[in-house]
C-alpha atoms as a PDB file:
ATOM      1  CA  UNK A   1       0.000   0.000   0.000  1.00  0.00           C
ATOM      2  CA  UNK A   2       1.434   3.606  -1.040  1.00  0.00           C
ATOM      3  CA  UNK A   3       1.497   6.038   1.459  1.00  0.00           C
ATOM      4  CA  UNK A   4      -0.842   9.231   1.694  1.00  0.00           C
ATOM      5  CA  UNK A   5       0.235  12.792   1.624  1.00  0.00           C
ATOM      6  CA  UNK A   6      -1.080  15.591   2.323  1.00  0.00           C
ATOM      7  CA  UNK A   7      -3.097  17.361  -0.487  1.00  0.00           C
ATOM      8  CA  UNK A   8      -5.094  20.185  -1.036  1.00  0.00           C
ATOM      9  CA  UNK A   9      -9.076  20.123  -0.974  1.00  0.00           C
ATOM     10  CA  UNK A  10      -8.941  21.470  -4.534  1.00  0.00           C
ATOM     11  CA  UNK A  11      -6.253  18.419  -5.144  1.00  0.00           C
ATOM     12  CA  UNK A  12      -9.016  15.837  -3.858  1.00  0.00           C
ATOM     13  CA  UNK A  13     -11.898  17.310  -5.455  1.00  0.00           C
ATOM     14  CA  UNK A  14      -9.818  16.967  -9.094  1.00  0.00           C
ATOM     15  CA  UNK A  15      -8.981  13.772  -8.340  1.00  0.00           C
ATOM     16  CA  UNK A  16     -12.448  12.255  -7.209  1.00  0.00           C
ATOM     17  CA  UNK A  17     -13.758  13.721 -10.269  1.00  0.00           C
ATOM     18  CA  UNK A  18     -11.083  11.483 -12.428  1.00  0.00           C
ATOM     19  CA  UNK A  19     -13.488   8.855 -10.593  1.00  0.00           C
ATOM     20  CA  UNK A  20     -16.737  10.155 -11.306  1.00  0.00           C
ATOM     21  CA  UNK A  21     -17.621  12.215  -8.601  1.00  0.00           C
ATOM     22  CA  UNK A  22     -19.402  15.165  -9.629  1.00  0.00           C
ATOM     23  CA  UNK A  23     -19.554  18.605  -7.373  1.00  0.00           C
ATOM     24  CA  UNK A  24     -23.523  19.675  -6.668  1.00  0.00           C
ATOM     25  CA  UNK A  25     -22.392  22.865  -4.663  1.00  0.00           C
ATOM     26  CA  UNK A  26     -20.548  24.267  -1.840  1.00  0.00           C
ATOM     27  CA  UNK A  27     -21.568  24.693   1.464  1.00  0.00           C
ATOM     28  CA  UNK A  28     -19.594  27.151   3.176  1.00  0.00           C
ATOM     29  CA  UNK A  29     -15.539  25.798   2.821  1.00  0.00           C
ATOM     30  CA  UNK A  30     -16.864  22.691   1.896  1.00  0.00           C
ATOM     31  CA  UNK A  31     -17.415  21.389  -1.735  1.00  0.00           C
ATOM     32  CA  UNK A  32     -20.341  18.530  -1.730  1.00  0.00           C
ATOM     33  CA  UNK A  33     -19.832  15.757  -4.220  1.00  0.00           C
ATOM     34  CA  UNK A  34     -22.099  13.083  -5.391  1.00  0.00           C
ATOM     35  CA  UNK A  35     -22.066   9.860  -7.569  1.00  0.00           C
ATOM     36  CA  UNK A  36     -24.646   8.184  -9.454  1.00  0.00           C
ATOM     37  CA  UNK A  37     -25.262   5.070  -7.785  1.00  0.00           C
ATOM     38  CA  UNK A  38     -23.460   5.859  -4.441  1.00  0.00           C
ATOM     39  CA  UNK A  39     -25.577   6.582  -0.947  1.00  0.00           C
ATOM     40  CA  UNK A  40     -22.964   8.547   0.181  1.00  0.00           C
ATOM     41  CA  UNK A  41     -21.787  12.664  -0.726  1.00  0.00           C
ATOM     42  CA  UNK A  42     -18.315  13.617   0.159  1.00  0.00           C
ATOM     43  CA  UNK A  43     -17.840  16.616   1.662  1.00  0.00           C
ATOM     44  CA  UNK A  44     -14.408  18.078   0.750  1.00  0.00           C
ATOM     45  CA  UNK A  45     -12.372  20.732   2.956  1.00  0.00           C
ATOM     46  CA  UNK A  46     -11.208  23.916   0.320  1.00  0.00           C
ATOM     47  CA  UNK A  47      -7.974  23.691   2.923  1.00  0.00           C
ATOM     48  CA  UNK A  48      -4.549  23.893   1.634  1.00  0.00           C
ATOM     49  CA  UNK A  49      -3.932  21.040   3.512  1.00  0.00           C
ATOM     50  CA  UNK A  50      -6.383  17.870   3.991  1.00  0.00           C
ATOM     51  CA  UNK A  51      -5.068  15.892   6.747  1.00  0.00           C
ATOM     52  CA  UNK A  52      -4.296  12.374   6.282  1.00  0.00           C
ATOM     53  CA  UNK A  53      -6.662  10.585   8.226  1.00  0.00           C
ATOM     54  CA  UNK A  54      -9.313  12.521   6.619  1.00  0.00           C
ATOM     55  CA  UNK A  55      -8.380  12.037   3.200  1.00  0.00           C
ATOM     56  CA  UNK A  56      -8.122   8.215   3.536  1.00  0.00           C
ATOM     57  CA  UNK A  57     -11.906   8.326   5.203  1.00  0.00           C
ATOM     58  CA  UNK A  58     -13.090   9.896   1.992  1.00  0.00           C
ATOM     59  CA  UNK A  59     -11.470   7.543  -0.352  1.00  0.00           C
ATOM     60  CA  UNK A  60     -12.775   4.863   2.009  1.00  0.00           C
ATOM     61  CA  UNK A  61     -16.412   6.474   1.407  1.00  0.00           C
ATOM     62  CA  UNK A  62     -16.139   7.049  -1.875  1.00  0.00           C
ATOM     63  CA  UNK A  63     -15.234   2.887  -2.027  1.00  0.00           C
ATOM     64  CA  UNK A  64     -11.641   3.407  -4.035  1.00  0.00           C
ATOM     65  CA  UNK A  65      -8.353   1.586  -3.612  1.00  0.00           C
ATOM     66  CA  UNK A  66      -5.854   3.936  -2.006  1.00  0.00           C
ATOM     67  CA  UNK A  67      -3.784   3.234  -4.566  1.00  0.00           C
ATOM     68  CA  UNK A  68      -6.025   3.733  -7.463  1.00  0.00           C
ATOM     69  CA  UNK A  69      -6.181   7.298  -6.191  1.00  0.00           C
ATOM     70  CA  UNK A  70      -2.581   7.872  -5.646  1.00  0.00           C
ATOM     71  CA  UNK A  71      -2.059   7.206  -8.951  1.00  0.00           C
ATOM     72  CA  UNK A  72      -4.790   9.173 -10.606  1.00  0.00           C
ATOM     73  CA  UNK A  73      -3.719  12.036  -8.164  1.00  0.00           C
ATOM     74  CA  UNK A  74      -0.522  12.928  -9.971  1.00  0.00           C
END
């Protein structure tokens, strides 16, 4: 397993796209994303930092391989 960094919210919200996550609005400093098919929305920090631990729970959410998005992240 690759390890995580830390990336920006506007890093995760590109990269959950590349997965088919679409954006249905911002609330506050918090971008909402949805998927067709998916019971869940992901709720992404506009930080300049996302810390670890958080990032990892939304790719657990969002059911994707940490791997899969390290390597669609670069």
């Amino acid at each position: 397993m690759a390890r995580l960094a830390n990336i920006s919210g506007k890093q995760a919200v590109k990269t959950f796209k590349k997965f088919g996550w679409n954006v249905v609005g911002q609330v506050g400093s918090h971008v909402v994303m949805t998927k067709s098919g998916m019971n869940v929305n992901l709720s992404v920090p506009q930080h300049k930092e996302i810390s670890i631990g958080l990032l990892r729970k939304l790719i657990k959410y969002a059911e994707i391989e940490v791997d899969e998005f390290l390597t669609k992240c670069k």
